[in-house]
Protein backbone atom coordinates (compact mmCIF):
# COMPACT_ATOMS: atom_id res chain seq x y z
CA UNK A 1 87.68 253.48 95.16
CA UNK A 2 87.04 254.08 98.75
CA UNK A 3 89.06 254.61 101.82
CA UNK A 4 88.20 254.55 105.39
CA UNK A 5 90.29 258.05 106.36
CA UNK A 6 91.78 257.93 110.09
CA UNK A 7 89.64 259.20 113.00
CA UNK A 8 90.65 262.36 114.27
CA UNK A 9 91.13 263.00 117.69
CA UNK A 10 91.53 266.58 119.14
CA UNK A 11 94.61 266.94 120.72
CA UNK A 12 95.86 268.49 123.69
CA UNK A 13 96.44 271.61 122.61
CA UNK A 14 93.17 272.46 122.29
CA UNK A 15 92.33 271.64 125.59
CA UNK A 16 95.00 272.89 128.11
CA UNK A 17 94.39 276.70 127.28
CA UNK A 18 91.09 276.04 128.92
CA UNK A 19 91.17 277.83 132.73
CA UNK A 20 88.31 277.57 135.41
CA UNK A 21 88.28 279.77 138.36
CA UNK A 22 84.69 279.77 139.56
CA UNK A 23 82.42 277.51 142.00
CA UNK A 24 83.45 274.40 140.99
CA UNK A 25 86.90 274.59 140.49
CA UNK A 26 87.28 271.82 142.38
CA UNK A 27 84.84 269.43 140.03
CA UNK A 28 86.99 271.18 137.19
CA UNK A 29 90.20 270.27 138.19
CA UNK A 30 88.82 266.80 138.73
CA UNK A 31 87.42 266.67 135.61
CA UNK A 32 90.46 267.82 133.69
CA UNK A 33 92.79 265.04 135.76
CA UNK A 34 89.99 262.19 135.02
CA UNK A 35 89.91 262.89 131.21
CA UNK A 36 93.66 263.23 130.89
CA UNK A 37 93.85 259.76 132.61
CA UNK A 38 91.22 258.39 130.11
CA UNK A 39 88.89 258.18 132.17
CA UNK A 40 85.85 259.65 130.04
CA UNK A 41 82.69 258.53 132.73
CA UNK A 42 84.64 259.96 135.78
CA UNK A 43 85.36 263.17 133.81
CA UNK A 44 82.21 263.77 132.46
CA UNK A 45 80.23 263.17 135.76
CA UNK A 46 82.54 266.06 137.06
CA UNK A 47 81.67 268.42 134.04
CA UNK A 48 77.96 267.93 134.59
CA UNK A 49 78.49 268.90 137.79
CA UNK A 50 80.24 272.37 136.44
CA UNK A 51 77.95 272.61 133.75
CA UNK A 52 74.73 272.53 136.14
CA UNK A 53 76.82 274.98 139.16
CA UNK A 54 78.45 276.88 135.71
CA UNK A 55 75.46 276.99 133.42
CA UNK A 56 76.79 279.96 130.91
CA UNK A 57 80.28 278.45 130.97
CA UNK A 58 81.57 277.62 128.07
CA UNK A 59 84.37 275.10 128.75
CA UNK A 60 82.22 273.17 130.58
CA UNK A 61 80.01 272.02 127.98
CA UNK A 62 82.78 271.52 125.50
CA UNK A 63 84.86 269.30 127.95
CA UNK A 64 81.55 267.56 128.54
CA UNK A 65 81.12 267.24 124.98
CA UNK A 66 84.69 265.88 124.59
CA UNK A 67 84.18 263.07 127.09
CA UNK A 68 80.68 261.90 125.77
CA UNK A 69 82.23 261.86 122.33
CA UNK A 70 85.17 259.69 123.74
CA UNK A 71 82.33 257.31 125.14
CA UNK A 72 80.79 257.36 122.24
CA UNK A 73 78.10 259.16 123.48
CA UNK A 74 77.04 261.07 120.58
CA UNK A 75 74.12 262.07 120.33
CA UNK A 76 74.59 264.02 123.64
CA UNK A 77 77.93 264.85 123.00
CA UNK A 78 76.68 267.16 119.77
CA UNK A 79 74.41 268.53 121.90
CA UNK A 80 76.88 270.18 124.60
CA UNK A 81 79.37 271.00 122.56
CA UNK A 82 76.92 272.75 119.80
CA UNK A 83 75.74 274.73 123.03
CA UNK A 84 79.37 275.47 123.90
CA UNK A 85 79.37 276.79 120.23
CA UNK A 86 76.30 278.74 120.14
CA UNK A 87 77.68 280.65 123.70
CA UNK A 88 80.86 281.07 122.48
CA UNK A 89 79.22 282.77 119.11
CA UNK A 90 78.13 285.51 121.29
CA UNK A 91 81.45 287.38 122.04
CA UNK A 92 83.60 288.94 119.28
CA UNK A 93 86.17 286.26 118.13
CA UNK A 94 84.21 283.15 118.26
CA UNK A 95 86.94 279.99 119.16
CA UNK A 96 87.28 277.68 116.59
CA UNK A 97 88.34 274.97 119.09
CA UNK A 98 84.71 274.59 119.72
CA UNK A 99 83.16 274.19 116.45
CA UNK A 100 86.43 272.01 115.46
CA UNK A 101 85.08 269.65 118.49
CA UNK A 102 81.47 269.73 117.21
CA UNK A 103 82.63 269.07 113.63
CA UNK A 104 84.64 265.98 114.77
CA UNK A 105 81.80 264.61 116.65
CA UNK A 106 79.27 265.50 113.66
CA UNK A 107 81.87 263.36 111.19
CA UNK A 108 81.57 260.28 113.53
CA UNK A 109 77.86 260.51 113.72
CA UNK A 110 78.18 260.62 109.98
CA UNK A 111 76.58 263.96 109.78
CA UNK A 112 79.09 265.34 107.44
CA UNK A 113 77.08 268.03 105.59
CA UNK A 114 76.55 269.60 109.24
CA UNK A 115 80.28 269.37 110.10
CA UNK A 116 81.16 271.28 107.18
CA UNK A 117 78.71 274.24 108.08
CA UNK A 118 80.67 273.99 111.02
CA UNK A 119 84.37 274.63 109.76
CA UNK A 120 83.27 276.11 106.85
CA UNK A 121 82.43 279.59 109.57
CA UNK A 122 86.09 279.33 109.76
CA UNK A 123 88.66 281.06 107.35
CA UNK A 124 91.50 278.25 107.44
CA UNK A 125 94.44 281.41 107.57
CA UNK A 126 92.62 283.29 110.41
CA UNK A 127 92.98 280.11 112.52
CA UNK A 128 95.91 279.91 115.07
CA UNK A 129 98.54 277.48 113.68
CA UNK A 130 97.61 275.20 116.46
CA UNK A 131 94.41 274.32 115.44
CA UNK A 132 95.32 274.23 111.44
CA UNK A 133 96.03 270.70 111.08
CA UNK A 134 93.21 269.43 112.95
CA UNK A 135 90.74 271.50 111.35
CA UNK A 136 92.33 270.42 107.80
CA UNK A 137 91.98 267.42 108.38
CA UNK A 138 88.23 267.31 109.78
CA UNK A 139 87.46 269.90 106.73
CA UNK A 140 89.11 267.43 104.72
CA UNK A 141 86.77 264.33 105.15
CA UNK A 142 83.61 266.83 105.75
CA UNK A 143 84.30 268.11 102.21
CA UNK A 144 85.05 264.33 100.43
CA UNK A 145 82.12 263.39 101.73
CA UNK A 146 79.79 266.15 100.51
CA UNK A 147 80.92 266.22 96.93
CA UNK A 148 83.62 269.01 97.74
CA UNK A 149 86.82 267.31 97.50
CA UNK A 150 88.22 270.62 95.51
CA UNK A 151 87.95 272.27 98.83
CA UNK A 152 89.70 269.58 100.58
CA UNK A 153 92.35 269.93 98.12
CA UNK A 154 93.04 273.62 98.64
CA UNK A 155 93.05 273.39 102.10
CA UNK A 156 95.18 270.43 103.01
CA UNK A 157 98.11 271.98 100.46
CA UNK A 158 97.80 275.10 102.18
CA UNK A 159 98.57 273.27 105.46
CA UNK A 160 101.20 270.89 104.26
CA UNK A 161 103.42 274.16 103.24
CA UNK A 162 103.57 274.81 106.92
CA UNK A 163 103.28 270.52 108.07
CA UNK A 164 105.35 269.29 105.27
CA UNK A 165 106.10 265.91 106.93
CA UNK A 166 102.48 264.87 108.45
CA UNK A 167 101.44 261.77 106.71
CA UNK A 168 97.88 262.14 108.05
CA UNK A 169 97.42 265.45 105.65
CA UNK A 170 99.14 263.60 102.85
CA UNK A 171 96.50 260.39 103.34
CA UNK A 172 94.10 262.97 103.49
CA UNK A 173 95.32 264.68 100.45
CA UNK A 174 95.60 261.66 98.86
CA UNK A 175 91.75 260.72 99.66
CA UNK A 176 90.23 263.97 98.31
CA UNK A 177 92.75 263.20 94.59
CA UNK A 178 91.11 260.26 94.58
CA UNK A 179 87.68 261.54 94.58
CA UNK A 180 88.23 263.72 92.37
CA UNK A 181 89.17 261.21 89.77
CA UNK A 182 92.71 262.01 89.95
CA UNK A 183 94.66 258.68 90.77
CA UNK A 184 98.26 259.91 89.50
CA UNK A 185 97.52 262.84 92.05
CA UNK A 186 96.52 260.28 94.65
CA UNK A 187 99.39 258.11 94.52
CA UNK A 188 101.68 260.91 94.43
CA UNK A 189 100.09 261.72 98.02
CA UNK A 190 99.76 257.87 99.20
CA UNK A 191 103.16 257.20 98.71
CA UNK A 192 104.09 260.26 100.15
CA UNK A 193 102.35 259.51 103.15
CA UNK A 194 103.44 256.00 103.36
CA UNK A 195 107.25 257.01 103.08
CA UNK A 196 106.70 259.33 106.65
CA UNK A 197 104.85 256.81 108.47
CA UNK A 198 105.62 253.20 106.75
CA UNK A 199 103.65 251.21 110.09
CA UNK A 200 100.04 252.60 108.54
CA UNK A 201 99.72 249.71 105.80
CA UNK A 202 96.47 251.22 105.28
CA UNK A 203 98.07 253.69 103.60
CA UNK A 204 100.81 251.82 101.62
CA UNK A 205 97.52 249.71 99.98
CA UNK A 206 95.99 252.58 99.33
CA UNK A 207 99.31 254.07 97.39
CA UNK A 208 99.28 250.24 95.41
CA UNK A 209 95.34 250.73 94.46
CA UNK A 210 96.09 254.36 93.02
CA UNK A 211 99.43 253.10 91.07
CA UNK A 212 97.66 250.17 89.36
CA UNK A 213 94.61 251.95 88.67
CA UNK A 214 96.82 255.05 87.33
CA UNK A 215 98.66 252.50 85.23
CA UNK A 216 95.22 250.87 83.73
CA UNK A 217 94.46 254.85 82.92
CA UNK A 218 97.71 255.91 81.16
CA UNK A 219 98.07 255.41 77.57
CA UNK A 220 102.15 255.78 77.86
CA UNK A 221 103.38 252.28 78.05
CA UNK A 222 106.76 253.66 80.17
CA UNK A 223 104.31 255.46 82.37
CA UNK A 224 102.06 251.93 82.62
CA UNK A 225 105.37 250.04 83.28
CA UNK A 226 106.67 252.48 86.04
CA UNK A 227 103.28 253.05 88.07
CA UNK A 228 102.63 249.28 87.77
CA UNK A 229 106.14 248.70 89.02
CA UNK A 230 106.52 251.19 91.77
CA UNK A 231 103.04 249.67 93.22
CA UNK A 232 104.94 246.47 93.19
CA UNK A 233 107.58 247.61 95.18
CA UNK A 234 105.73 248.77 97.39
CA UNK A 235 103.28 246.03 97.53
CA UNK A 236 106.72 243.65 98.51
CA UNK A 237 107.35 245.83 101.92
CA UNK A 238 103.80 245.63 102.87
CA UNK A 239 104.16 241.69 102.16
CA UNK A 240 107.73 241.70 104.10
CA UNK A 241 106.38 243.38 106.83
CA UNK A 242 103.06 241.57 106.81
CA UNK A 243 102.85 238.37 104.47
CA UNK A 244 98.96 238.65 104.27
CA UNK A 245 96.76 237.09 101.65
CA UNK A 246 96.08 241.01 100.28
CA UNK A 247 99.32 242.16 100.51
CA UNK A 248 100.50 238.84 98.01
CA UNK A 249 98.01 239.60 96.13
CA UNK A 250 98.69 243.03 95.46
CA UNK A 251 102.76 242.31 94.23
CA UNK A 252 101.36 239.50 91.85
CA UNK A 253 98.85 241.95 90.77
CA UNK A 254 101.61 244.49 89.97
CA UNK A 255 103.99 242.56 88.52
CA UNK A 256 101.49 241.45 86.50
CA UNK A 257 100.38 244.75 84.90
CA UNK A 258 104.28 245.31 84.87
CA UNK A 259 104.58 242.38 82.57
CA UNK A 260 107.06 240.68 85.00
CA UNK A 261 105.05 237.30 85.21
CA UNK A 262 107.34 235.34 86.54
CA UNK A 263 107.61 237.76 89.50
CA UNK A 264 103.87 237.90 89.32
CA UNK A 265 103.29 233.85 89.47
CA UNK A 266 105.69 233.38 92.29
CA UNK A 267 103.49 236.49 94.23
CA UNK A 268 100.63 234.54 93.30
CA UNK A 269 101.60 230.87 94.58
CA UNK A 270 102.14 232.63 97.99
CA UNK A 271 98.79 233.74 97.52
CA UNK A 272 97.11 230.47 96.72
CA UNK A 273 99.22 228.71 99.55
CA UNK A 274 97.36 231.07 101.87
CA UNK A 275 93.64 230.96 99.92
CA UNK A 276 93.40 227.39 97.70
CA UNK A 277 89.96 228.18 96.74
CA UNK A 278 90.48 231.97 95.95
CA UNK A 279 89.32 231.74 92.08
CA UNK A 280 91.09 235.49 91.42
CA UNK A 281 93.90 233.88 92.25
CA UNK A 282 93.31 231.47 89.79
CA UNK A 283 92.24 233.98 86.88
CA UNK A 284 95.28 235.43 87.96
CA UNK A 285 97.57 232.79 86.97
CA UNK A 286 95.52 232.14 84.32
CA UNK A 287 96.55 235.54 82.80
CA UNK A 288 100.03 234.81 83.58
CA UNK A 289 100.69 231.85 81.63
CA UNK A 290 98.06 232.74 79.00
CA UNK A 291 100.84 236.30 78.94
CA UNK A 292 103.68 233.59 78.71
CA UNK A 293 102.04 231.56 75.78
CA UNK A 294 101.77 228.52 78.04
CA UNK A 295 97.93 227.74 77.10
CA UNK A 296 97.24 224.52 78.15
CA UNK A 297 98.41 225.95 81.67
CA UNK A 298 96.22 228.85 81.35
CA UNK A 299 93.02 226.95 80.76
CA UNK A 300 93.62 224.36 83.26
CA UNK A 301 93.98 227.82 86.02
CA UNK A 302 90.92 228.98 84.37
CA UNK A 303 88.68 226.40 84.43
CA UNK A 304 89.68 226.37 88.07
CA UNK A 305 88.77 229.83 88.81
CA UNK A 306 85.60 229.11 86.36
CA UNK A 307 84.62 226.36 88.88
CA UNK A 308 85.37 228.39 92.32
CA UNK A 309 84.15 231.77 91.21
CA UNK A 310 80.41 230.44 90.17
CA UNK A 311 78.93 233.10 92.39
CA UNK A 312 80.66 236.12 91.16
CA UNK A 313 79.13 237.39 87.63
CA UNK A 314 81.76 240.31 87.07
CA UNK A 315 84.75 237.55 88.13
CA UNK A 316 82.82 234.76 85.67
CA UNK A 317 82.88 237.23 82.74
CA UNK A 318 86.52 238.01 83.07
CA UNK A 319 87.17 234.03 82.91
CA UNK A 320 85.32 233.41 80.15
CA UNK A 321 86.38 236.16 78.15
CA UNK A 322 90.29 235.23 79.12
CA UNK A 323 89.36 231.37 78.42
CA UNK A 324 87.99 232.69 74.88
CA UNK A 325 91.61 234.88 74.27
CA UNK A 326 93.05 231.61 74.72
CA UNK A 327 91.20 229.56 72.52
CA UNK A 328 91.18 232.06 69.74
CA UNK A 329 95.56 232.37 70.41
CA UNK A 330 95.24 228.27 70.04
CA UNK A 331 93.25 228.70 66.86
CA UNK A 332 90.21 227.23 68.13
CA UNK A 333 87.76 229.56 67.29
CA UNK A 334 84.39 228.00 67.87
CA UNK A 335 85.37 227.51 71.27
CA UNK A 336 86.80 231.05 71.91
CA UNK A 337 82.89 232.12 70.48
CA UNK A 338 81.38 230.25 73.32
CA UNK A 339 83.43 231.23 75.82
CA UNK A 340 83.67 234.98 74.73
CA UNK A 341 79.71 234.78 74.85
CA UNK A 342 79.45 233.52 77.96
CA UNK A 343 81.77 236.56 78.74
CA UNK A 344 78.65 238.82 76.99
CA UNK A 345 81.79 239.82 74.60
CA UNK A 346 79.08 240.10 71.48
CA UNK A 347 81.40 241.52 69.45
CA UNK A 348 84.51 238.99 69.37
CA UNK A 349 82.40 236.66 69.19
CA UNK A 350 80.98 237.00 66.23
CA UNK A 351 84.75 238.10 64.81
CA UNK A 352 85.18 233.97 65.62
CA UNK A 353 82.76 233.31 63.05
CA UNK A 354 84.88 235.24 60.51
CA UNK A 355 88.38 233.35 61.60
CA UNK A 356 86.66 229.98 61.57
CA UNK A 357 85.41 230.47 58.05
CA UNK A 358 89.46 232.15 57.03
CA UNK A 359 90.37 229.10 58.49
CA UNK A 360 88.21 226.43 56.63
CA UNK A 361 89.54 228.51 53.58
CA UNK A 362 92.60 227.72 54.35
CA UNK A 363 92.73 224.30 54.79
CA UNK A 364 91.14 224.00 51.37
CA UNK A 365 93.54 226.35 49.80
CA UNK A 366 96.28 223.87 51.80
CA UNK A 367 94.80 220.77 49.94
CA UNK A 368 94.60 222.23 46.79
CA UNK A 369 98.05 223.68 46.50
CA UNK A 370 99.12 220.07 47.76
CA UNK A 371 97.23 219.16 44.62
CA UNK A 372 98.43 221.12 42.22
CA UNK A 373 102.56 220.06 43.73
CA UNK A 374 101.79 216.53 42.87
CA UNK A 375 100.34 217.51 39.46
CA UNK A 376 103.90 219.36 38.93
CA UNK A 377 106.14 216.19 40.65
CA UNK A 378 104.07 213.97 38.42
CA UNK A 379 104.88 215.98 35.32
CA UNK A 380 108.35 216.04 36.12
CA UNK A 381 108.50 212.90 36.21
CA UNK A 382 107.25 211.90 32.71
CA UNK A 383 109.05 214.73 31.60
CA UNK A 384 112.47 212.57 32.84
CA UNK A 385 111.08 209.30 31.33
CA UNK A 386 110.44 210.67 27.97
CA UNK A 387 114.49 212.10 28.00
CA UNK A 388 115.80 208.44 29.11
CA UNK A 389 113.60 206.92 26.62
CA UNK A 390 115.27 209.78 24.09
CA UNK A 391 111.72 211.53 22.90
CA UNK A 392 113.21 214.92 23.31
CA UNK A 393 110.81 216.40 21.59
CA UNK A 394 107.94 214.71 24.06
CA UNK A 395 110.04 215.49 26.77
CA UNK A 396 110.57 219.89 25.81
CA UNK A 397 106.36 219.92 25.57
CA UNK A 398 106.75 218.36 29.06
CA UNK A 399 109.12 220.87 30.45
CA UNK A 400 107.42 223.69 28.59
CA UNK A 401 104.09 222.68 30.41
CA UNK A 402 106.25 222.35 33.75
CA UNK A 403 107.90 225.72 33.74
CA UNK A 404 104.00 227.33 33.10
CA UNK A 405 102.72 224.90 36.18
CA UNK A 406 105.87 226.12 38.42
CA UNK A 407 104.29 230.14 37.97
CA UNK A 408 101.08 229.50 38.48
CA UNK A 409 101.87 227.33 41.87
CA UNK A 410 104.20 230.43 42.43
CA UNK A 411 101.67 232.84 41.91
CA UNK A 412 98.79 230.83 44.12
CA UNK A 413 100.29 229.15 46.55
CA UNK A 414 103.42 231.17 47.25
């Protein structure tokens, strides 16, 4: 499961400590005014200007590098501000500001592997507790997206001791769980981050994707019931806040894992009133009543998501392997074998075989024990006409006969 993380932008902070005081000061001060404004091609036409009066200045090339970046400019912004970098390496204490700038400019040229060289010059407790955040979080997606989502871990905990209530670090945190396989970890972090900032219904879907796929995980089936129904819950408020086709989706989903499936059908006709044709929706329902022993239901939603979901194999399989669960619950095996091997379900299919042949057994072991109960009713019969006709002694080889008839049905058929 993937996530699109938020964009990090550097924030002022890192920018007003910067002071000019040489020949173009006056370009400078334009600049600065120009970039605080937004305006990124006015302020960067004045840093050129400092940058070609200035050309060992720092600042200049990293507030160039800033406003190209803003502009999208990026192949040019990496360029100044890795040159405000490699002057800045020169003195004694290197700033991290600069290589934080580079890094974030490196991550949106998807260049990750180089943004993590970057930070990683940095100790993340020698920086100033200014820059920490930023820095985790730029570390952060450098370090999911080179395979080093440990990292991100350690380093987005140690800042959330001192940022406890920044739901950017928990989505961060809850990014780097997730790639490291750890979805009870993730949601833990989701949720978190959803709770301090519940307008980013990015982050409330991811938090429902982690819960449902850490309930499909758990072998507990109180720990399967809670994660699928706290992903419900939170699945309503993103549908109260924003009815969306997903966002139904997602509390039928839930409530559907949380064996609620009334809940989960009524999520699901809001979802079908928005997308007719959607054939998960369908399969969805189908599961539903097939959950709520309502068959016929289930195959008619089936063979409606069968007959709208024609282009999707993995979707197709999950039909036809539900269709042949409902077949084989309605005792009709050879057509729960088809549809389990259209599914590529090799295995129950050929378990049909086995039913269907239990099955012809017993309807012949049916017929014969109705068999041998007539045999017994008719012998109990002549047994009663031999007593009115007074042949007793007819009538006790009868009975005698009866009562060894009577065990043996007893013994065969039950």
């Amino acid at each position: 499961m993937k996530y699109d993380t938020r964009r990090m932008v550097i924030g002022a902070a890192l920018i007003a400590a910067l002071v000019f005081a040489g020949p173009a000061a006056a370009e400078w001060n334009k600049g600065l005014e120009a970039y605080k404004a937004k305006n990124y091609a006015a302020a960067a036409k004045e840093f050129q200007e400092v940058t070609e009066t200035n050309p060992d200045y720092v600042g200049g090339y990293y507030m160039l590098g800033l406003c190209q970046r803003a502009q999208n400019n990026l192949s040019a912004a990496i360029g100044n501000l890795r040159k405000a970098v490699d002057l800045d390496s020169a003195g004694e204490a290197p700033d991290p500001r600069y290589s934080i700038a580079l890094a974030q400019a490196l991550i949106q040229a998807n260049q990750h592997n180089e943004a993590y060289a970057a930070l990683k010059k940095f100790s993340f407790s020698s920086l100033p507790s200014s820059y920490r955040t930023s820095y985790a979080l730029l570390f952060a997606n450098a370090a999911n997206e080179t395979n080093r989502s440990g990292e991100a871990v350690n380093v987005l905990n140690a800042q959330l001791k001192a940022d406890s209530r920044n739901a950017g670090l928990y989505q961060a945190l809850g990014v780097a769980e997730n790639e490291l396989g750890d979805d009870k970890a993730a949601y833990t972090a989701f949720k978190r981050a959803y709770e301090l900032d519940s307008s980013d219904q990015a982050t409330g879907r991811y938090a429902v994707r982690s819960a449902i796929s850490a309930a499909r995980r758990s072998s507990s089936a109180g720990e399967k019931s809670r994660y699928y129904t706290e992903a419900a819950q939170i699945a309503e408020k993103l549908a109260a806040s924003n009815p969306s086709f997903e966002h139904n989706l997602y509390a039928g989903e839930a409530w559907l894992g949380a064996k609620q499936y009334s809940k989960a059908l009524g999520w699901f006709d809001k979802a079908r009133a928005q997308q007719s044709r959607n054939a998960l929706v369908y399969y969805y329902i189908g599961q539903c009543y097939s959950s709520m022993d309502k068959y016929s239901d289930a195959l008619s939603s089936l063979q409606k998501a069968l007959s709208l979901g024609s282009g999707d194999a993995d979707l197709r399989k999950k039909i036809y392997n539900q269709m042949g669960y409902v077949h084989e619950k309605n005792r009709d095996f050879m057509k729960a074998k088809q549809a389990y091997q259209e599914a590529g379900n090799t295995r129950q299919a050929a378990a049909m075989d086995d039913k269907e042949a239990a099955k012809a057994g017993n309807i012949e072991h049916e017929r014969q024990c109705r068999e041998f109960k007539n045999k017994i009713d008719a012998l109990a019969l002549q047994a009663e006409e031999f007593e009115k006709l007074g042949d007793m002694e007819s009538a006790k080889q009868m009975r005698d006969q009866l009562t060894v008839l009577q065990r043996q049905y007893a013994d065969t058929c039950g």
